[in-house]
N, C-alpha and C. Protein backbone atom coordinates (compact mmCIF):
# COMPACT_ATOMS: atom_id res chain seq x y z
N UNK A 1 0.84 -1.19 0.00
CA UNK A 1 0.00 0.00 0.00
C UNK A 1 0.88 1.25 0.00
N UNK A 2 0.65 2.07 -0.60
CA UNK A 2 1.18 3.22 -0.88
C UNK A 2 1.17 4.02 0.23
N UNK A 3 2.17 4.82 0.80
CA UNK A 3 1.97 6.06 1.93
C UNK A 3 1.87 7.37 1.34
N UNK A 4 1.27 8.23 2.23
CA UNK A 4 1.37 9.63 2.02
C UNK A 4 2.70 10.43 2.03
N UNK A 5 3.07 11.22 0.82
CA UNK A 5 4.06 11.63 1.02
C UNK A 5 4.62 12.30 1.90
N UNK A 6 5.75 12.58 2.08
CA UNK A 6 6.25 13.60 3.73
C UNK A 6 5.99 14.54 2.98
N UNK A 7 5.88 15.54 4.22
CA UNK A 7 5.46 17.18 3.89
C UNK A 7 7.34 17.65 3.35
N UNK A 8 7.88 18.20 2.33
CA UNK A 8 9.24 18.46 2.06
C UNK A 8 9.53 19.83 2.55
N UNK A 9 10.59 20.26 3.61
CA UNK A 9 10.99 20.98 4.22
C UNK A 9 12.37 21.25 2.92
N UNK A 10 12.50 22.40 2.36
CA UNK A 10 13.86 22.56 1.99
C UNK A 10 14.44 23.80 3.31
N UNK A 11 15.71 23.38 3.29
CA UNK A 11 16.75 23.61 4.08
C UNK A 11 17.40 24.56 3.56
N UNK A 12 17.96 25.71 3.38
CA UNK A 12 19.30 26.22 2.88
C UNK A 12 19.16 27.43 3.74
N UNK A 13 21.01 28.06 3.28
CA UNK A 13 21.71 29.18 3.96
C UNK A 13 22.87 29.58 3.24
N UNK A 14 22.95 30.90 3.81
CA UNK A 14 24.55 31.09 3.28
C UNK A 14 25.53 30.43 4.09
N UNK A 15 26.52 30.89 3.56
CA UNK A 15 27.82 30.15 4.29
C UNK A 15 27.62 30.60 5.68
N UNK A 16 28.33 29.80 6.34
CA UNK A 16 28.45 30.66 8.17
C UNK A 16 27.43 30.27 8.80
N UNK A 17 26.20 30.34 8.03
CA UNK A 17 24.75 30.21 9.10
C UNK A 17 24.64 29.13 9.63
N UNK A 18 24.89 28.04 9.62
CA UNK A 18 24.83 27.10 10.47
C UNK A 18 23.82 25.79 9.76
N UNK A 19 23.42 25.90 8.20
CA UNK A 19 22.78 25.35 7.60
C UNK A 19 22.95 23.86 8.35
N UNK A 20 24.20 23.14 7.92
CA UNK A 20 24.76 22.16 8.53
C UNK A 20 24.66 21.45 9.97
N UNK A 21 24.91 22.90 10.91
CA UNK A 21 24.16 22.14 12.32
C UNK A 21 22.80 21.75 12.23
N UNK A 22 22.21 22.83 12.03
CA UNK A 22 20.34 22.82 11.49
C UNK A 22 20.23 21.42 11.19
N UNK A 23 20.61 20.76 10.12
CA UNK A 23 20.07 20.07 9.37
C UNK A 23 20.39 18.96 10.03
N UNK A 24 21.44 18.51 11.40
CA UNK A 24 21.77 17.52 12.36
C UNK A 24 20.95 17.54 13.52
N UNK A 25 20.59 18.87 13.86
CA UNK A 25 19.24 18.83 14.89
C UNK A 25 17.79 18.00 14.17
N UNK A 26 17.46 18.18 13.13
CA UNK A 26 16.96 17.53 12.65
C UNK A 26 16.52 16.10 12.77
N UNK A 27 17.90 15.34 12.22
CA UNK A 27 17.98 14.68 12.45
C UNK A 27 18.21 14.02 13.41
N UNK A 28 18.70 14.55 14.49
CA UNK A 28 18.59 14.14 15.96
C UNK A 28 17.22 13.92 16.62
N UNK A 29 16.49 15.04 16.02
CA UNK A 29 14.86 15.06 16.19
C UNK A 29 14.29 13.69 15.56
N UNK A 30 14.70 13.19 14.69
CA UNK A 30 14.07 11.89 13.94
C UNK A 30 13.52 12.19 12.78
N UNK A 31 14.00 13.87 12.21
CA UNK A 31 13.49 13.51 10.75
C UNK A 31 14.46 13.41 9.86
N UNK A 32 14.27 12.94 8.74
CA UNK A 32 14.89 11.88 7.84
C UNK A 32 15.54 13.46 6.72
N UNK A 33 16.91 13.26 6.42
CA UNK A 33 17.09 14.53 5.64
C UNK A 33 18.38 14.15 4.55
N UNK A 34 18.01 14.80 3.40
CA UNK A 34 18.42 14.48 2.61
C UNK A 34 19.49 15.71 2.06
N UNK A 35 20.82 15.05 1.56
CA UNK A 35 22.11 16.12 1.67
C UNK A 35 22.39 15.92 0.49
N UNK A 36 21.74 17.40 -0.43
CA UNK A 36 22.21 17.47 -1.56
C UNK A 36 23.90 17.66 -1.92
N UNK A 37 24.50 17.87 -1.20
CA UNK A 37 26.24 18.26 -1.17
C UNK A 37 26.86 16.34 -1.00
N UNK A 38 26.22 16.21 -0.15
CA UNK A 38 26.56 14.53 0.34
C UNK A 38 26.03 13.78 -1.02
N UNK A 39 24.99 13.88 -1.98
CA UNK A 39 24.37 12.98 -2.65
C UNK A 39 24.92 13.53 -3.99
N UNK A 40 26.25 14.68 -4.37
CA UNK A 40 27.01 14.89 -5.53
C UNK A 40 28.27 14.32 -5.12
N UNK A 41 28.83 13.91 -3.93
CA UNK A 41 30.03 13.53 -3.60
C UNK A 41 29.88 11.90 -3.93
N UNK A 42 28.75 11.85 -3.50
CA UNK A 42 28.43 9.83 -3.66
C UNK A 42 28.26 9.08 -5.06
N UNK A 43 28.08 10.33 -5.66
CA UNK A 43 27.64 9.68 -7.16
C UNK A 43 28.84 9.62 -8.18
N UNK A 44 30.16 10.61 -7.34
CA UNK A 44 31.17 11.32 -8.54
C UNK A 44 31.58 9.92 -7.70
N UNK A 45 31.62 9.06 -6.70
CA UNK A 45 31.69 7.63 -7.12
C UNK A 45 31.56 6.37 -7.65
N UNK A 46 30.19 6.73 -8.40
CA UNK A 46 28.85 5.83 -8.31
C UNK A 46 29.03 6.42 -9.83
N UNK A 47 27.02 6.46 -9.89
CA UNK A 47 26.68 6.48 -11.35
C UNK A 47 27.39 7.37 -12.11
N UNK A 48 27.94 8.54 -11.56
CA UNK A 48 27.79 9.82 -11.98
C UNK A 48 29.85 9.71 -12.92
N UNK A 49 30.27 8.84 -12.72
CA UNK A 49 31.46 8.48 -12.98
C UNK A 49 32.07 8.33 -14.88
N UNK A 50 30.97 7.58 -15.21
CA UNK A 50 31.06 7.46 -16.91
C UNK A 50 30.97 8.62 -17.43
N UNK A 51 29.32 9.57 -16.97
CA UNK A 51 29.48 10.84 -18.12
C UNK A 51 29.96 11.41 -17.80
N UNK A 52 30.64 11.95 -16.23
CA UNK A 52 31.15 12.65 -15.96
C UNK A 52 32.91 13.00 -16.88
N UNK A 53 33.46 11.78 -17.13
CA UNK A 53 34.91 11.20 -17.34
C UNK A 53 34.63 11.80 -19.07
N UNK A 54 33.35 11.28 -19.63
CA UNK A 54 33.27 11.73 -21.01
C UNK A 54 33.17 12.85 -21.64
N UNK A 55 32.34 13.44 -20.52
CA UNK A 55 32.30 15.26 -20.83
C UNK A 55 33.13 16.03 -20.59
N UNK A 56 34.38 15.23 -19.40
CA UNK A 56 36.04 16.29 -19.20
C UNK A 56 36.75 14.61 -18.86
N UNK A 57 37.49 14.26 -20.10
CA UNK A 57 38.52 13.34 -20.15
C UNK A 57 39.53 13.70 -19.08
N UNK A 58 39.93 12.90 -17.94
CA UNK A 58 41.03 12.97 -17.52
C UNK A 58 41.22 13.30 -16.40
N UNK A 59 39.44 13.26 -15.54
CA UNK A 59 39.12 14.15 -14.41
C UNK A 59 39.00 13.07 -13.37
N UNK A 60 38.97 11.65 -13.50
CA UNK A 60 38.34 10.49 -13.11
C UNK A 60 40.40 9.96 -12.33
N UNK A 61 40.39 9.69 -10.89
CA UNK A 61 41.48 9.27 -10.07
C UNK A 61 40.86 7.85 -9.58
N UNK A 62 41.53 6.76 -9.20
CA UNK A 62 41.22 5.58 -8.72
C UNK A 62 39.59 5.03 -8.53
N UNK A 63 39.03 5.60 -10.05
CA UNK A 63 38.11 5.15 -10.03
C UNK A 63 36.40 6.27 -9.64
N UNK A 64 37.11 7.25 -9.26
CA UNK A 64 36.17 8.79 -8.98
C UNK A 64 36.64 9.59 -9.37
N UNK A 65 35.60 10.56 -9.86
CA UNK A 65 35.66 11.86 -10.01
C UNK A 65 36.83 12.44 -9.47
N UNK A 66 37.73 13.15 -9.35
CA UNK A 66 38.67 13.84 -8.51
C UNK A 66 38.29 15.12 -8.59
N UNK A 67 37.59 16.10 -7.71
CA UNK A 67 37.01 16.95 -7.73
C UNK A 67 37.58 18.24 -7.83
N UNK A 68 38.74 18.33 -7.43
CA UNK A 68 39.86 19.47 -7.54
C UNK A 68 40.43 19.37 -9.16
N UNK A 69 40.28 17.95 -9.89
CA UNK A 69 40.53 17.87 -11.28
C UNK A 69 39.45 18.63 -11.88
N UNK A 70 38.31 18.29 -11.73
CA UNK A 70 36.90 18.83 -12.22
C UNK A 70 36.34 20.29 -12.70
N UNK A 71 37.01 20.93 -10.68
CA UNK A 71 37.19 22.17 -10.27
C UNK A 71 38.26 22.92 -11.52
N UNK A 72 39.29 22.35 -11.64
CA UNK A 72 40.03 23.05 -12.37
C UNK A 72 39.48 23.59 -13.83
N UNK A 73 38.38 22.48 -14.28
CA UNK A 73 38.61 22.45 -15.16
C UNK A 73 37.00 22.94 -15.78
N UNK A 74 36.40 23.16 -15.07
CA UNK A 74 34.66 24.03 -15.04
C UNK A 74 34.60 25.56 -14.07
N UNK A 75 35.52 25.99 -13.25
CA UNK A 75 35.42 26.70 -12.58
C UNK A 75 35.81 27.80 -13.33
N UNK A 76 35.49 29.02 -13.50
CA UNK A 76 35.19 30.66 -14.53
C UNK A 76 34.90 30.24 -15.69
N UNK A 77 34.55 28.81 -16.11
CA UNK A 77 33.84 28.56 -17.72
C UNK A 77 32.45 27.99 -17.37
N UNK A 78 31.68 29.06 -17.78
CA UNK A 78 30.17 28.97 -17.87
C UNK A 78 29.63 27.90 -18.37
N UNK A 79 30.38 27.73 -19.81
CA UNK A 79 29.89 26.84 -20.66
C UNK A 79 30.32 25.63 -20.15
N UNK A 80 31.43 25.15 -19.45
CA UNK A 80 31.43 24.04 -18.82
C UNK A 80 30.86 23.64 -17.61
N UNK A 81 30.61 24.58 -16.81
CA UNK A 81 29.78 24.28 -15.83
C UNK A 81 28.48 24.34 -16.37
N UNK A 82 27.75 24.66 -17.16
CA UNK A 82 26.57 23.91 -17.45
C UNK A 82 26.09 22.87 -17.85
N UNK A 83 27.65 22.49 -18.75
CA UNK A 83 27.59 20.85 -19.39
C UNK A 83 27.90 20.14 -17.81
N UNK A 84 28.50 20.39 -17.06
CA UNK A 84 28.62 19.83 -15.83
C UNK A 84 26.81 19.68 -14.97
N UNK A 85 26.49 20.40 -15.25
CA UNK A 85 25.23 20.67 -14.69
C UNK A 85 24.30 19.76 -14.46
N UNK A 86 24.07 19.67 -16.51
CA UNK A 86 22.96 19.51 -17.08
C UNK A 86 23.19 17.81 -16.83
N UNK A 87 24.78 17.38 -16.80
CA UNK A 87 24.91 15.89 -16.00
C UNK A 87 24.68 15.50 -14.43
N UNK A 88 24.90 16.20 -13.93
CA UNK A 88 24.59 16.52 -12.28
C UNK A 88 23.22 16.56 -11.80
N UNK A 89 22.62 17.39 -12.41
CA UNK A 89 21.40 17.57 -11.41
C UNK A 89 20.24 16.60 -11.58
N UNK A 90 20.35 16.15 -12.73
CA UNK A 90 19.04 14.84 -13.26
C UNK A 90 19.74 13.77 -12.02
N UNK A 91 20.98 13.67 -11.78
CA UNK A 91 21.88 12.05 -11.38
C UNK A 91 20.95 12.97 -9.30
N UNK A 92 21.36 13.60 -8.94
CA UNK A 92 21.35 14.29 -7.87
C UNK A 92 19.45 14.56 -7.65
N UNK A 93 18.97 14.18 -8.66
CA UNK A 93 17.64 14.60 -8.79
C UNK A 93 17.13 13.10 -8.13
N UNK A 94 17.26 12.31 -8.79
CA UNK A 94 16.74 11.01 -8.62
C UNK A 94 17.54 10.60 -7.15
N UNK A 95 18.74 10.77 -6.95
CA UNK A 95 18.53 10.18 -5.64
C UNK A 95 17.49 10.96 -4.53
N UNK A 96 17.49 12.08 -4.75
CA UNK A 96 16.22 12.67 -3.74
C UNK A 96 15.64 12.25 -4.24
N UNK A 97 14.61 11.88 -4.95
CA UNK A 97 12.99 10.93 -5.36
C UNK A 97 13.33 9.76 -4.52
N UNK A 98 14.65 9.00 -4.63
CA UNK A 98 14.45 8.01 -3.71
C UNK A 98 14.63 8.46 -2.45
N UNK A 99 15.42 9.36 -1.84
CA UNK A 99 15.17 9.42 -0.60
C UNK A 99 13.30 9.71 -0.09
N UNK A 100 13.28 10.31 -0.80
CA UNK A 100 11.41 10.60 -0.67
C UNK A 100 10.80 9.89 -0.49
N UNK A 101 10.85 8.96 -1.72
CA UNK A 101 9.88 7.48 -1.78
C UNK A 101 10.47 6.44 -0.69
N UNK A 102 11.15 6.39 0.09
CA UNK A 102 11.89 5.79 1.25
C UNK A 102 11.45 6.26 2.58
N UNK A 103 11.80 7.67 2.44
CA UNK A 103 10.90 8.12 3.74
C UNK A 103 9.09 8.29 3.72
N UNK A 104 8.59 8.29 2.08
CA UNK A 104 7.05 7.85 2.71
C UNK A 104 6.93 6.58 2.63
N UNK A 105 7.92 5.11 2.44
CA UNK A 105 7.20 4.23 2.93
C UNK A 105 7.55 4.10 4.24
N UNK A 106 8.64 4.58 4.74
CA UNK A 106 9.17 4.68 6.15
C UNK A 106 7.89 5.59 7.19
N UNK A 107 6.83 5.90 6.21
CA UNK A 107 5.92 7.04 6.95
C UNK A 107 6.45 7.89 7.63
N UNK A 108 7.58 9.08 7.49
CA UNK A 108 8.05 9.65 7.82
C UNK A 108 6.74 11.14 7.57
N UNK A 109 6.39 11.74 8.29
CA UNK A 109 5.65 12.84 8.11
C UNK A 109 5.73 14.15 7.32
N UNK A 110 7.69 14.25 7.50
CA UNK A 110 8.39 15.53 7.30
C UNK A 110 9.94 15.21 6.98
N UNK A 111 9.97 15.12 5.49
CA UNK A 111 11.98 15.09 5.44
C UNK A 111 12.04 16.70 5.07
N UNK A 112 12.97 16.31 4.99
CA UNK A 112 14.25 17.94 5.12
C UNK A 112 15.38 17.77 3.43
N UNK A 113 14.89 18.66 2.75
CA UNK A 113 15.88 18.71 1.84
C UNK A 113 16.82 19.75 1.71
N UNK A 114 17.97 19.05 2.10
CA UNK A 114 19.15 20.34 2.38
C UNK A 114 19.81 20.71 1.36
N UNK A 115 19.52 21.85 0.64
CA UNK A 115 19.98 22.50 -0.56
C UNK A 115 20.56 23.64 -0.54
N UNK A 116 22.37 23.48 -0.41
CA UNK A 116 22.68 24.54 -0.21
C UNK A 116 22.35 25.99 -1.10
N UNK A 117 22.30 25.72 -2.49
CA UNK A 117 21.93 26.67 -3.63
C UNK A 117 20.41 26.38 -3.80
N UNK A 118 19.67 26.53 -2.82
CA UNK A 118 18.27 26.03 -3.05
C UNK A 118 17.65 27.52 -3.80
N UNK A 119 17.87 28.51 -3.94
CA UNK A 119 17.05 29.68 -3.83
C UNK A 119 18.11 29.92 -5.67
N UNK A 120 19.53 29.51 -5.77
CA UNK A 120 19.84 30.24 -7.00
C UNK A 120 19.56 28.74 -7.77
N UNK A 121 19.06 27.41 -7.62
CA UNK A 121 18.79 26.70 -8.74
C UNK A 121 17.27 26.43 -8.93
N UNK A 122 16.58 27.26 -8.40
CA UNK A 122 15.30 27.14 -8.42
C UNK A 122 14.63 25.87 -7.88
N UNK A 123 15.43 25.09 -6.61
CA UNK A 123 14.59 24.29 -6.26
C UNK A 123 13.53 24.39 -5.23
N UNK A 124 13.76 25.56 -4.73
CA UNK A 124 12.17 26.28 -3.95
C UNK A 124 10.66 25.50 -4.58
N UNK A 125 10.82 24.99 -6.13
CA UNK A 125 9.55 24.72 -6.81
C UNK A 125 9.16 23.18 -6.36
N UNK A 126 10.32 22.75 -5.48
CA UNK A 126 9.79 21.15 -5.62
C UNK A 126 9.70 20.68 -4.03
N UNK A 127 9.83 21.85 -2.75
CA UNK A 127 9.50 21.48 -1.85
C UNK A 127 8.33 22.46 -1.35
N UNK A 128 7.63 21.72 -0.18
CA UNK A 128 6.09 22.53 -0.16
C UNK A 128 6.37 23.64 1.17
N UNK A 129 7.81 23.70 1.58
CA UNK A 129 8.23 24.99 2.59
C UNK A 129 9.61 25.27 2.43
N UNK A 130 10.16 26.34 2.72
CA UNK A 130 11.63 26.76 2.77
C UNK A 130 11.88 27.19 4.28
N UNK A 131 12.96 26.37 4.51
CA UNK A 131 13.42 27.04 5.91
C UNK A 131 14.74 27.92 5.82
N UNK A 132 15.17 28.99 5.68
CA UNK A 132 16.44 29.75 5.76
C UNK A 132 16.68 29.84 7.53
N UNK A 133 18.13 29.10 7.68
CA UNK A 133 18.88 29.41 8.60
C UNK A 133 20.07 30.64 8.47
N UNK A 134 19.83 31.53 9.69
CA UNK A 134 20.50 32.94 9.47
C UNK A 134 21.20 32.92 10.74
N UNK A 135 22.20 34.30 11.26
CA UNK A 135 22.69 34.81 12.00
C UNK A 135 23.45 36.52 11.59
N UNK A 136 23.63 36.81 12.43
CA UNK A 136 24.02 38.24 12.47
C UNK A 136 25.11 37.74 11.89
N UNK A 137 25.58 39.13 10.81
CA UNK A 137 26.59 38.90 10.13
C UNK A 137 27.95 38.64 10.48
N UNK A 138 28.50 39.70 11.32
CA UNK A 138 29.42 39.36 12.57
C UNK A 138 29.93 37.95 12.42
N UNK A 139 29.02 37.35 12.91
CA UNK A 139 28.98 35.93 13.36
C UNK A 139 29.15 35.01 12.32
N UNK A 140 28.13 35.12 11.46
CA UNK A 140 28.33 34.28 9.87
C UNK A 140 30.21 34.85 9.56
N UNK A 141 30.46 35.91 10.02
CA UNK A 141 32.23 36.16 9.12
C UNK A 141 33.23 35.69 10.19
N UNK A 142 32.48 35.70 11.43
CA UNK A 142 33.61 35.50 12.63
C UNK A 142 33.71 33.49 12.08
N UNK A 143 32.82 32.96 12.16
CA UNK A 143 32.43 30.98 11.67
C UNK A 143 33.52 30.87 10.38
N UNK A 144 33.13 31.99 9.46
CA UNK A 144 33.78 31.67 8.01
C UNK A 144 35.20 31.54 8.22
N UNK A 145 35.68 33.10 8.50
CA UNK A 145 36.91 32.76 8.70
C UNK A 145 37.88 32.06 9.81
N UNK A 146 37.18 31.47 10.37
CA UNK A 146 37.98 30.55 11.15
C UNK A 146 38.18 29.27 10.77
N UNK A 147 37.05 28.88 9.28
CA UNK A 147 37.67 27.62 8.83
C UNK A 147 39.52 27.45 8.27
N UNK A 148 40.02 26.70 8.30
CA UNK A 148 41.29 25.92 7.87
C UNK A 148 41.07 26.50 6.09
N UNK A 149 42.50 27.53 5.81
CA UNK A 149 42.52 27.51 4.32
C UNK A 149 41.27 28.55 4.37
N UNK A 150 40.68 29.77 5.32
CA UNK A 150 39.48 30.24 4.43
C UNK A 150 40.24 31.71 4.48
N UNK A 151 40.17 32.50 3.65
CA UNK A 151 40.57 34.12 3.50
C UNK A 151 39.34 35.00 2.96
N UNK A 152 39.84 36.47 3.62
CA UNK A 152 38.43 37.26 3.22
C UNK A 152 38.24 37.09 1.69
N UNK A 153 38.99 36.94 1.19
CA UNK A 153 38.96 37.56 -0.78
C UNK A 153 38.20 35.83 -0.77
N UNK A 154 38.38 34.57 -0.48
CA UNK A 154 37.67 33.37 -0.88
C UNK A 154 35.86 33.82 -0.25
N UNK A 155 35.84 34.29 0.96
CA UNK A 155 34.77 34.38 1.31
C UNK A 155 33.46 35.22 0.61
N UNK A 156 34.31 36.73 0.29
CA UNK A 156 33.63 37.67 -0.56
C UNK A 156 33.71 36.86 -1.71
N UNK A 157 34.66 36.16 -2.00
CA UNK A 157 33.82 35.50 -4.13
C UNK A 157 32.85 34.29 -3.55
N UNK A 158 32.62 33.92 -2.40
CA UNK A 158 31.63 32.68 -2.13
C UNK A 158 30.34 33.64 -1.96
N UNK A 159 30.29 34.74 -1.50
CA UNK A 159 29.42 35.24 -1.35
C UNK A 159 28.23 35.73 -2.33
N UNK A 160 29.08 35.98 -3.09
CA UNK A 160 29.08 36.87 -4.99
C UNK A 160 28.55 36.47 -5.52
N UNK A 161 28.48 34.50 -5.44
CA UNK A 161 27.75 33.52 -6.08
C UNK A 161 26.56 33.33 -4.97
N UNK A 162 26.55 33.72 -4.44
CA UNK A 162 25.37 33.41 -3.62
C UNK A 162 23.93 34.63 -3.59
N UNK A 163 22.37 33.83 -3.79
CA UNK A 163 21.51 34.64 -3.23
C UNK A 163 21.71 35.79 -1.86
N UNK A 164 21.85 36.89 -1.34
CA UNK A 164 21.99 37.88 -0.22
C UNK A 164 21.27 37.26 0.97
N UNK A 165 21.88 36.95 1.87
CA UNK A 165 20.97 36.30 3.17
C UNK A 165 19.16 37.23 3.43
N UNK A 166 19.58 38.68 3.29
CA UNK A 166 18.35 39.04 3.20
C UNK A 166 17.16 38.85 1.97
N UNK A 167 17.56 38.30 1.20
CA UNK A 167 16.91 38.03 0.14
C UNK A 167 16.35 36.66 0.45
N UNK A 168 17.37 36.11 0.95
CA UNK A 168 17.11 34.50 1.34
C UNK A 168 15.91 34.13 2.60
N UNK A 169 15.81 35.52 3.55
CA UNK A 169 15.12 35.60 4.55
C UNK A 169 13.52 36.37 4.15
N UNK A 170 13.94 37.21 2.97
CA UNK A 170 12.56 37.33 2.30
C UNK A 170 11.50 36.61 1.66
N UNK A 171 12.11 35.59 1.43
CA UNK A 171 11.61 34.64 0.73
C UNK A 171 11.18 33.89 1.41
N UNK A 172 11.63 32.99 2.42
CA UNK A 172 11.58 31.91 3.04
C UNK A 172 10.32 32.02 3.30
N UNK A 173 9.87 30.39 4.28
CA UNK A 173 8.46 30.73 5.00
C UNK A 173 8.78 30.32 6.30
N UNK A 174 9.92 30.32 6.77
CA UNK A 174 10.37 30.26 7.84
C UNK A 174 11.89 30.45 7.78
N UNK A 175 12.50 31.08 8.85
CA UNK A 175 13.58 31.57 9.45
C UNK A 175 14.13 31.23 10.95
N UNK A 176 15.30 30.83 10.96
CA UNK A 176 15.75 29.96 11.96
C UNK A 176 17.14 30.97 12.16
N UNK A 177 17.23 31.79 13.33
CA UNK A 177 18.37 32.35 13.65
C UNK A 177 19.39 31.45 14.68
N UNK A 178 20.62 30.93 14.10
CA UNK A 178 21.29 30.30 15.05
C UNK A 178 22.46 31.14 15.43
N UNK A 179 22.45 32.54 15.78
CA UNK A 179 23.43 33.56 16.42
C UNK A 179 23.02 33.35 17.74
N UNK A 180 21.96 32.22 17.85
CA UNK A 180 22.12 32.64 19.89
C UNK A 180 22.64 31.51 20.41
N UNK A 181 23.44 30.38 19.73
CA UNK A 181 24.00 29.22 20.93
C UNK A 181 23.01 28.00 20.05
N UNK A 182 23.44 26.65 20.03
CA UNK A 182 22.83 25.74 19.91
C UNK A 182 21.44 24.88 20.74
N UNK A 183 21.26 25.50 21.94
CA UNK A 183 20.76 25.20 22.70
C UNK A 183 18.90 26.26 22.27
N UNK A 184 19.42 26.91 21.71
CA UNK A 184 18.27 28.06 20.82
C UNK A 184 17.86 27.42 19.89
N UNK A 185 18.67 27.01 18.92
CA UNK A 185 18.80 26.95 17.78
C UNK A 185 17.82 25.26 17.66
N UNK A 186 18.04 24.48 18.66
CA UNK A 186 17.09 22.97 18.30
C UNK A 186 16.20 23.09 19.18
N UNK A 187 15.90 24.45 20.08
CA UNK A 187 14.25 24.69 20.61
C UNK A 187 13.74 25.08 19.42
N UNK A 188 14.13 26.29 18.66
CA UNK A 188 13.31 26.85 17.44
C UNK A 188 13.02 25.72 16.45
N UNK A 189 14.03 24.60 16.13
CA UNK A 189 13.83 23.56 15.15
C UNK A 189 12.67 22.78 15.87
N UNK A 190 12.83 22.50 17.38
CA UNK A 190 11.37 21.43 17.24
C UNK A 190 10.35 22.00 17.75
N UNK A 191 10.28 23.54 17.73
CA UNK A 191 8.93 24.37 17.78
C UNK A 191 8.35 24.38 16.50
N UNK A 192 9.52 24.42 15.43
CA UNK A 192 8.92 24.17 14.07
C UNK A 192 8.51 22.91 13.48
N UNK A 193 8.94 21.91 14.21
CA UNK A 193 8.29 20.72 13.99
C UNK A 193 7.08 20.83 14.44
N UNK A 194 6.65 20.96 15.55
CA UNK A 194 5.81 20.71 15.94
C UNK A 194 4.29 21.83 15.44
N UNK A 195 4.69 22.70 14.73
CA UNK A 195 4.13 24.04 13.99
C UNK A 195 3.90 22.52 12.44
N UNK A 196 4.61 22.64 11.91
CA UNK A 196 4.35 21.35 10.69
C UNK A 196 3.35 20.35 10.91
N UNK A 197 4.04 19.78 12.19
CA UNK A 197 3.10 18.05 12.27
C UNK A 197 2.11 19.08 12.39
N UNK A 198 1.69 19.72 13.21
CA UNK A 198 0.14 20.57 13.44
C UNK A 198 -0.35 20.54 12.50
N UNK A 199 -0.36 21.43 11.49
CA UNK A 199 -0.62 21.59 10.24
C UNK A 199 -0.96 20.53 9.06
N UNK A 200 -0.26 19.63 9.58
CA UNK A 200 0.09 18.54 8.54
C UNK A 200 -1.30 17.32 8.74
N UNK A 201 -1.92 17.61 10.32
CA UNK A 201 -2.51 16.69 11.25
C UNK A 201 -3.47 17.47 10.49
N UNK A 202 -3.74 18.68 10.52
CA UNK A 202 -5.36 19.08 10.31
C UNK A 202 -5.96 19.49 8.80
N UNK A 203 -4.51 19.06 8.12
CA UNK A 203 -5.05 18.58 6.53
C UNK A 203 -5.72 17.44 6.21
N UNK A 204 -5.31 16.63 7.17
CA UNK A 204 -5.19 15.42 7.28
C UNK A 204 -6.68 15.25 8.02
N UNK A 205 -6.95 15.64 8.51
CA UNK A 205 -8.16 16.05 9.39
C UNK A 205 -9.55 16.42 8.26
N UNK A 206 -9.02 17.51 7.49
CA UNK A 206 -9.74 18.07 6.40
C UNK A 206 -10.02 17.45 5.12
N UNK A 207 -9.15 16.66 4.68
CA UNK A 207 -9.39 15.73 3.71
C UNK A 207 -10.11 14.29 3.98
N UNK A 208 -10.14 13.73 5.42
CA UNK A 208 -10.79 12.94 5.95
C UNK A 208 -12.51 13.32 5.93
N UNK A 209 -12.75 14.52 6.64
CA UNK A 209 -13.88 15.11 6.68
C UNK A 209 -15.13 14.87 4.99
């Protein structure tokens, strides 16, 4: 017998915000979430290996993708990063359908699709809410640059490519500030669960009727 699909939460943020913790409270909570960054790394092992090797000869190391080969070789060419793309996102597409169809036979109520470029590849159209995780800027630059290897000039061109956090917060239909401590940050996540299942219960309620 077929289940009802989960209600799809997309996930995204700019750099710094804490997208990443977010999306582990989550799952600590018990909902099921799906990592678009994790599900392009798995495939440049997997399926994604043949066209990838055919569309840039020479990019493929012990059997994967080598991604710094890849990088070299699509990064400031438009035209190759779209042929990169247009192979990527169908391969990256289908494993979320299966994570989906997994978590509604798992009857999962609510997965989480974590898309870091959710707002610049237009996948806002295929989940039924957006959650943007934010913080005071401060904070998003104090996180950035303390990663290993990060400099202001890498951060400002990560930025450049990115939707404006306020843009990202205009949009959304929910907003999750994690500038106050983690201990904030997975009360607001399972206040918002529990704001969903609500919602989710009295559709459910309404279509019964």
């Amino acid at each position: 017998m077929s289940r009802r699909p989960p209600f799809r939460l997309g996930l995204t943020g700019s750099i710094g915000m804490g997208k990443s913790t977010t999306a582990q409270i989550f799952r600590e909570l018990g909902v099921p979430v799906h990592d678009a960054d994790a599900a392009v790394h798995a495939l440049y092992g997997a399926e994604g290996v043949a066209p990838v090797e055919a569309a840039f000869p020479g990019v493929t190391q012990g059997g994967r993708i080598d991604r710094s080969l890849l990088g070299a070789r699509v990064l400031g060419d438009d035209a190759a990063m779209k042929r990169l793309e247009a192979i990527v996102h169908p391969l990256v597409r289908a494993r979320e359908q299966a994570f989906l169809d997994a978590a509604a036979q798992a009857g999962a109520p609510i997965a989480v699709l974590d898309i870091p470029l959710l707002y610049e590849t237009g996948a806002e159209e295929r989940v039924d809410a957006v959650l943007v995780v934010s913080a005071p800027e401060s904070v998003q630059r104090a996180r950035v640059l303390a990663r290993p290897g990060m400099t202001a000039e890498k951060f400002a061109a990560i930025l450049a490519r990115q939707v404006p956090d306020s843009e990202k917060r205009r949009r959304a239909d929910h907003v999750i500030d994690t500038g106050h401590g983690l201990e904030r940050a997975r009360a607001a996540v399972a206040a918002l669960l529990d704001e969903l299942r609500a919602m989710r219960g009295d559709e459910e309620g309404k279509s019964d009727a």
